[in-house]
N, C-alpha and C. Protein backbone atom coordinates (compact mmCIF):
# COMPACT_ATOMS: atom_id res chain seq x y z
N UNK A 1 2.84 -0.04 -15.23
CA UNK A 1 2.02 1.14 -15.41
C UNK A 1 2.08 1.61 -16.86
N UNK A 2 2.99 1.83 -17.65
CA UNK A 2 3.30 1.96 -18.66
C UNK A 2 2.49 1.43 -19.78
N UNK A 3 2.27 -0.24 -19.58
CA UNK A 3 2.28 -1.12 -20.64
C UNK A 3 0.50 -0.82 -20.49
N UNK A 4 0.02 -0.44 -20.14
CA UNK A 4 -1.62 -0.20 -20.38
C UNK A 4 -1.78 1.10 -20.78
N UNK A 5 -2.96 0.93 -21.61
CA UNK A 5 -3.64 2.05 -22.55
C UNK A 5 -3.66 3.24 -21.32
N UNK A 6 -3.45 4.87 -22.38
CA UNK A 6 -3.84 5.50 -21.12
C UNK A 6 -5.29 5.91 -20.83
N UNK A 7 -6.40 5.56 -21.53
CA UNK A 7 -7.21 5.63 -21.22
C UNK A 7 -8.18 4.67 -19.78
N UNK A 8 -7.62 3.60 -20.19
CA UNK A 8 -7.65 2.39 -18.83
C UNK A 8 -7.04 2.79 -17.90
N UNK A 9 -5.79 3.58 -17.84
CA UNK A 9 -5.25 4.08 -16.11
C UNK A 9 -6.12 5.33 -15.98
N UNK A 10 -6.30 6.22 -16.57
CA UNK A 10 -7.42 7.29 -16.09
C UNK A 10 -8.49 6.88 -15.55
N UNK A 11 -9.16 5.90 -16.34
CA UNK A 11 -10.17 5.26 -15.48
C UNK A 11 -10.03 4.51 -14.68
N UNK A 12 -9.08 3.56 -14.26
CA UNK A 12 -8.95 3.24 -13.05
C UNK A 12 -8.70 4.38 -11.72
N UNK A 13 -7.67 5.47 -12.21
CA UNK A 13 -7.09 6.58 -11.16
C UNK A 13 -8.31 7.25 -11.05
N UNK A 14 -9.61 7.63 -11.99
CA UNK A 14 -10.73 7.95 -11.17
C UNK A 14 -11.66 7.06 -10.68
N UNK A 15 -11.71 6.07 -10.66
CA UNK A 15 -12.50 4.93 -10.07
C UNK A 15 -11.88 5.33 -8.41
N UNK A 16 -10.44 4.51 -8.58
CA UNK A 16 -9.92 4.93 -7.54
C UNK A 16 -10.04 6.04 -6.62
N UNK A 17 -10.17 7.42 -6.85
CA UNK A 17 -10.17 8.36 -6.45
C UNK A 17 -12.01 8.78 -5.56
N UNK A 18 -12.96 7.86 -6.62
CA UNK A 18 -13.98 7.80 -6.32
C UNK A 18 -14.62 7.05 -5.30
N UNK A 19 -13.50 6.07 -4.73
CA UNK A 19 -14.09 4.93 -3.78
C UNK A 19 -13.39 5.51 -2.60
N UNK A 20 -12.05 6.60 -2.79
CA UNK A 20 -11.25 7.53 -1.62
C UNK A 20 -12.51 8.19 -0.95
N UNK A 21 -13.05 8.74 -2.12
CA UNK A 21 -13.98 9.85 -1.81
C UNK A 21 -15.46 9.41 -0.89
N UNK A 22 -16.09 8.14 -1.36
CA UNK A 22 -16.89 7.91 -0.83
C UNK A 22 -16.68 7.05 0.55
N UNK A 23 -15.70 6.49 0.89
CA UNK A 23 -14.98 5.58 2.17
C UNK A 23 -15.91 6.49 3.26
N UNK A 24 -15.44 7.78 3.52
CA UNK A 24 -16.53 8.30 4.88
C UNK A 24 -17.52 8.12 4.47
N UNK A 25 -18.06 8.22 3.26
CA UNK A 25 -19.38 8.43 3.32
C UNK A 25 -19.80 6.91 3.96
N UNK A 26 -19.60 6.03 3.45
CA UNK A 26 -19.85 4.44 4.01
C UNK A 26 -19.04 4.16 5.40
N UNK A 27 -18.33 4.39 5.76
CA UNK A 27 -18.26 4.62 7.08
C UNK A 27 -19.49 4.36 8.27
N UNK A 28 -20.36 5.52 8.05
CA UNK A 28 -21.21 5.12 9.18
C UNK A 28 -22.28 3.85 9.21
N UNK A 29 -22.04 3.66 8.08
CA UNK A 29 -22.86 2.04 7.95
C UNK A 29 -22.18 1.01 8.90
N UNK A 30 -22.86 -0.27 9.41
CA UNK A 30 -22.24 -1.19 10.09
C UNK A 30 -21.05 -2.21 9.15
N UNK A 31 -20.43 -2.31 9.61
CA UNK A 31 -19.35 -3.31 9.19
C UNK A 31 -18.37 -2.11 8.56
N UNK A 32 -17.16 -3.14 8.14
CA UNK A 32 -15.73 -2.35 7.79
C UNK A 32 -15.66 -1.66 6.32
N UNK A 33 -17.24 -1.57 5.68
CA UNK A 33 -16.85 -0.96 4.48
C UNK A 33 -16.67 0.27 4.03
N UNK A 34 -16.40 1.09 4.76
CA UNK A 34 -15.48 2.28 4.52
C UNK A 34 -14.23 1.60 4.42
N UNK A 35 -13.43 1.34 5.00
CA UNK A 35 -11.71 0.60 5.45
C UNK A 35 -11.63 0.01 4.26
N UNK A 36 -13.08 -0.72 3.67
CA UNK A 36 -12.35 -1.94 2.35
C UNK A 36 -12.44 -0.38 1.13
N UNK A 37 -13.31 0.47 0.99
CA UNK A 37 -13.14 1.32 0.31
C UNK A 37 -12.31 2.29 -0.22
N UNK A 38 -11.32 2.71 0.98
CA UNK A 38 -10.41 3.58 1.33
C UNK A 38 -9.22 2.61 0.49
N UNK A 39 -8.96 1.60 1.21
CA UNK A 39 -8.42 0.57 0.85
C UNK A 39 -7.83 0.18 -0.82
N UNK A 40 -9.39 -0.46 -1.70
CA UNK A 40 -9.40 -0.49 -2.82
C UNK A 40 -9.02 0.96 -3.78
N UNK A 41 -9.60 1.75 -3.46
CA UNK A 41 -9.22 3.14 -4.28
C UNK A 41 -7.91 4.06 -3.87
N UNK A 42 -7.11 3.40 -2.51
CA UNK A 42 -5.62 3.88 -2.58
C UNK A 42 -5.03 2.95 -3.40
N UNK A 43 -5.11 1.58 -3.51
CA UNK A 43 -4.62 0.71 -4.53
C UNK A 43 -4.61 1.02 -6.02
N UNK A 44 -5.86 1.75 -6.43
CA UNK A 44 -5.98 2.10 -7.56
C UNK A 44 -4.94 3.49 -7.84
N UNK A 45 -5.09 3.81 -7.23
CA UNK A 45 -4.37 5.29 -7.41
C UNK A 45 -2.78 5.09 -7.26
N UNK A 46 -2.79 4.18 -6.48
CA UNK A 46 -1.02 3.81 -6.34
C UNK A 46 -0.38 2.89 -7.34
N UNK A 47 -1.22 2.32 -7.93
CA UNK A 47 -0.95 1.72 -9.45
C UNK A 47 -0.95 2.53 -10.71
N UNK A 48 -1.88 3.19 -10.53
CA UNK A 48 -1.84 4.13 -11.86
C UNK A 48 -1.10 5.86 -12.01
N UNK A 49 -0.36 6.71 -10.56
CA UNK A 49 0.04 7.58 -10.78
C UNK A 49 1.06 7.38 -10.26
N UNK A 50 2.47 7.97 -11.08
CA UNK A 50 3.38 8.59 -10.34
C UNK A 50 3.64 9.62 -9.21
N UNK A 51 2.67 10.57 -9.76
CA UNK A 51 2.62 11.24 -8.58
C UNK A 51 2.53 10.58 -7.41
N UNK A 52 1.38 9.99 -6.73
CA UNK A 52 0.71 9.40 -5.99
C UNK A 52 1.95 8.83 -4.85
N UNK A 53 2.28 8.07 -6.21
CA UNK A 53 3.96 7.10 -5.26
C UNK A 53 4.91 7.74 -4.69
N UNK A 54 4.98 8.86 -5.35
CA UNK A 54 6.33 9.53 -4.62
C UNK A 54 5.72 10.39 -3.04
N UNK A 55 4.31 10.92 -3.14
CA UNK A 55 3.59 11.23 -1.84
C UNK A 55 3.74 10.26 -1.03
N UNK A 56 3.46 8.92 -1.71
CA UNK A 56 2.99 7.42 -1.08
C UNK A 56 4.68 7.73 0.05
N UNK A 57 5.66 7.97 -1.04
CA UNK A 57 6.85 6.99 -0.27
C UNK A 57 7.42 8.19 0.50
N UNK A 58 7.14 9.68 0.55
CA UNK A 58 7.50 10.85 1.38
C UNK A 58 6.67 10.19 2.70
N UNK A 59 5.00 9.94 2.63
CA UNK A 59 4.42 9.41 3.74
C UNK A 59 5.29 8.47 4.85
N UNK A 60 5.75 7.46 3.74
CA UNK A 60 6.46 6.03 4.31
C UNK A 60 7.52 6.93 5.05
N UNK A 61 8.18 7.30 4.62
CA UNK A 61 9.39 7.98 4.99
C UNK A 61 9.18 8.78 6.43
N UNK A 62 8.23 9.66 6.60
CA UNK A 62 7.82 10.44 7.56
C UNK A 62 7.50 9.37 8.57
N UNK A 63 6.09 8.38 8.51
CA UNK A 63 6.16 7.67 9.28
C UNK A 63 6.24 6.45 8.87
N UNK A 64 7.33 5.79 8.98
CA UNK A 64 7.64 3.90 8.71
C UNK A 64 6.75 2.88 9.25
N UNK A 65 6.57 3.29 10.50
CA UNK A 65 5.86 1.96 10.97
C UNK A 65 4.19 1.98 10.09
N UNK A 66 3.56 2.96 10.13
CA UNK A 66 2.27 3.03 9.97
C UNK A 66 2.66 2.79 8.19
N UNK A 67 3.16 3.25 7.39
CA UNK A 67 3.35 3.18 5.95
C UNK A 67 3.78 1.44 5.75
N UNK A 68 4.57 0.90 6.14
CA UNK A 68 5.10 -0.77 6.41
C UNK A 68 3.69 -1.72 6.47
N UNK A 69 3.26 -1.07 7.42
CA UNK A 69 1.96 -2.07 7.74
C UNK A 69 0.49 -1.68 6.86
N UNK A 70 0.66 -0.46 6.25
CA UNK A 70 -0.90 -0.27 5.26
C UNK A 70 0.04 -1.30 3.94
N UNK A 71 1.27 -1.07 3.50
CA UNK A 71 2.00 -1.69 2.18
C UNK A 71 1.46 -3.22 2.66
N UNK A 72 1.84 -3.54 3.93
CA UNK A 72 1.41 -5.17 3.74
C UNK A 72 0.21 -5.62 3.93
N UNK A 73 -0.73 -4.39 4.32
CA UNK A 73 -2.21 -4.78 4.52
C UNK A 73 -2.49 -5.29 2.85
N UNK A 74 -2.03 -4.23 1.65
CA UNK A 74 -2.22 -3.76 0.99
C UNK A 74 -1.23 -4.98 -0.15
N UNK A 75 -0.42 -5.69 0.42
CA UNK A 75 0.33 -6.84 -0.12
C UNK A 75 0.84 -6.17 -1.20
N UNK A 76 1.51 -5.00 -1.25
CA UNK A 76 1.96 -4.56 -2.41
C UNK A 76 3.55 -5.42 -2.16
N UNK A 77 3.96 -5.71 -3.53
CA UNK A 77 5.28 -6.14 -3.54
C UNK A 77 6.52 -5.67 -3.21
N UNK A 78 6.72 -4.50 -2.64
CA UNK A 78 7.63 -4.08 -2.40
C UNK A 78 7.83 -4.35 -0.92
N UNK A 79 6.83 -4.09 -0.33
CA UNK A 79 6.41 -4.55 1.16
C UNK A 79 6.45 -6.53 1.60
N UNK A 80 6.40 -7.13 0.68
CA UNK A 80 6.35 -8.56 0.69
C UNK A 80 7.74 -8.75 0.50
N UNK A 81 8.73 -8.18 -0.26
CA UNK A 81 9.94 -8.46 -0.59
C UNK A 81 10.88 -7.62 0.64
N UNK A 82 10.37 -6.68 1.44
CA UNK A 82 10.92 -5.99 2.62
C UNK A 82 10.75 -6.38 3.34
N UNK A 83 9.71 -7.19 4.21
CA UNK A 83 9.45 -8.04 5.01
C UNK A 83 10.30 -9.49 5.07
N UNK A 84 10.23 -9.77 3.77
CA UNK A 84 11.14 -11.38 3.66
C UNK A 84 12.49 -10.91 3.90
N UNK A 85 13.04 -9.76 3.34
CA UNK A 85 14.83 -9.18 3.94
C UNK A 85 14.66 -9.36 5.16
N UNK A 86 14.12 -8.47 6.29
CA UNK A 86 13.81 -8.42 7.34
C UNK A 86 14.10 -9.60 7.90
N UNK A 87 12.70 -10.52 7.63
CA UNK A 87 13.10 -11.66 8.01
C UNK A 87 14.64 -12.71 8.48
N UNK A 88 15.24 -12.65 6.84
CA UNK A 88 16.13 -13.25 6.51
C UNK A 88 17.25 -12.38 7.38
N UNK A 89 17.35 -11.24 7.76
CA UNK A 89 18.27 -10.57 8.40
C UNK A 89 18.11 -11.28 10.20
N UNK A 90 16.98 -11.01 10.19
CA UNK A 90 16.79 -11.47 11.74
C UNK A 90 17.34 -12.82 11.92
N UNK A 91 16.98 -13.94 10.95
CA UNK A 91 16.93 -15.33 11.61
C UNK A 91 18.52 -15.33 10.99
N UNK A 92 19.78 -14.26 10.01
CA UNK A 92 20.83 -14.58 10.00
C UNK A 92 21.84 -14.48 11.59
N UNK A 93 20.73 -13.12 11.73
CA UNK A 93 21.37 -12.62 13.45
C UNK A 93 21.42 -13.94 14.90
N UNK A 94 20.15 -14.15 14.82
CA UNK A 94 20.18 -15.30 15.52
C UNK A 94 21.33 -16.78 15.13
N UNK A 95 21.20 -16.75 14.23
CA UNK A 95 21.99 -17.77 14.01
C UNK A 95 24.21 -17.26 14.90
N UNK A 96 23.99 -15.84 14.34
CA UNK A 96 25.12 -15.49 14.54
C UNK A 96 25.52 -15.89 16.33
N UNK A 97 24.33 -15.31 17.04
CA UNK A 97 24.52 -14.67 18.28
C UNK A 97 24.02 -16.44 18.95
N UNK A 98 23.63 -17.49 18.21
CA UNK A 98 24.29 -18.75 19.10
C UNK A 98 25.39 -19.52 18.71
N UNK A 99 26.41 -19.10 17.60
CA UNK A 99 27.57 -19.65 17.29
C UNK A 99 28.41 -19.19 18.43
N UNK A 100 28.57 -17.85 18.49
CA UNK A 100 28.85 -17.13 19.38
C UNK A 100 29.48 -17.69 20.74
């Protein structure tokens, strides 16, 4: 976030903010493009503000399951690298519980 001009994250964080805004409006059209809208312009906004992230991760916090699964809709890396722990925790358990 840092290493880019701040004029390029403003304009991305209102791009972003602009595709939040219009998601209902496209909504009632056929097909999922509200969802890809909503979608693309939380991405934008979660890349370019701090603020944003720390709401982002109070959200996660409040509710896990639903915050877990928009992060991996959303393939953000933190969610790809929490999922592979996960993983690696589960298939260590199994391993445990047939030595056993």
């Amino acid at each position: 976030m840092s290493g880019r001009h701040p004029a390029l994250r403003y304009t991305q964080l209102t791009l972003g903010g602009m595709l939040i805004v219009a998601a209902p409006l496209a909504s009632p059209l056929p097909g999922p493009g509200g969802i890809a809208l909503f979608a693309g312009g939380l991405i934008l906004v979660l890349r370019n503000s701090h603020r944003a992230r720390v709401q982002w991760a109070r959200l996660k916090r409040r509710w896990p399951r639903t915050g877990g699964l928009v992060d991996r809709a959303m393939r953000r890396r933190s969610a790809l690298r929490r999922h592979a722990r996960e993983q690696m925790t589960r298939r260590r358990a199994r391993e445990r519980a047939t030595q056993v």
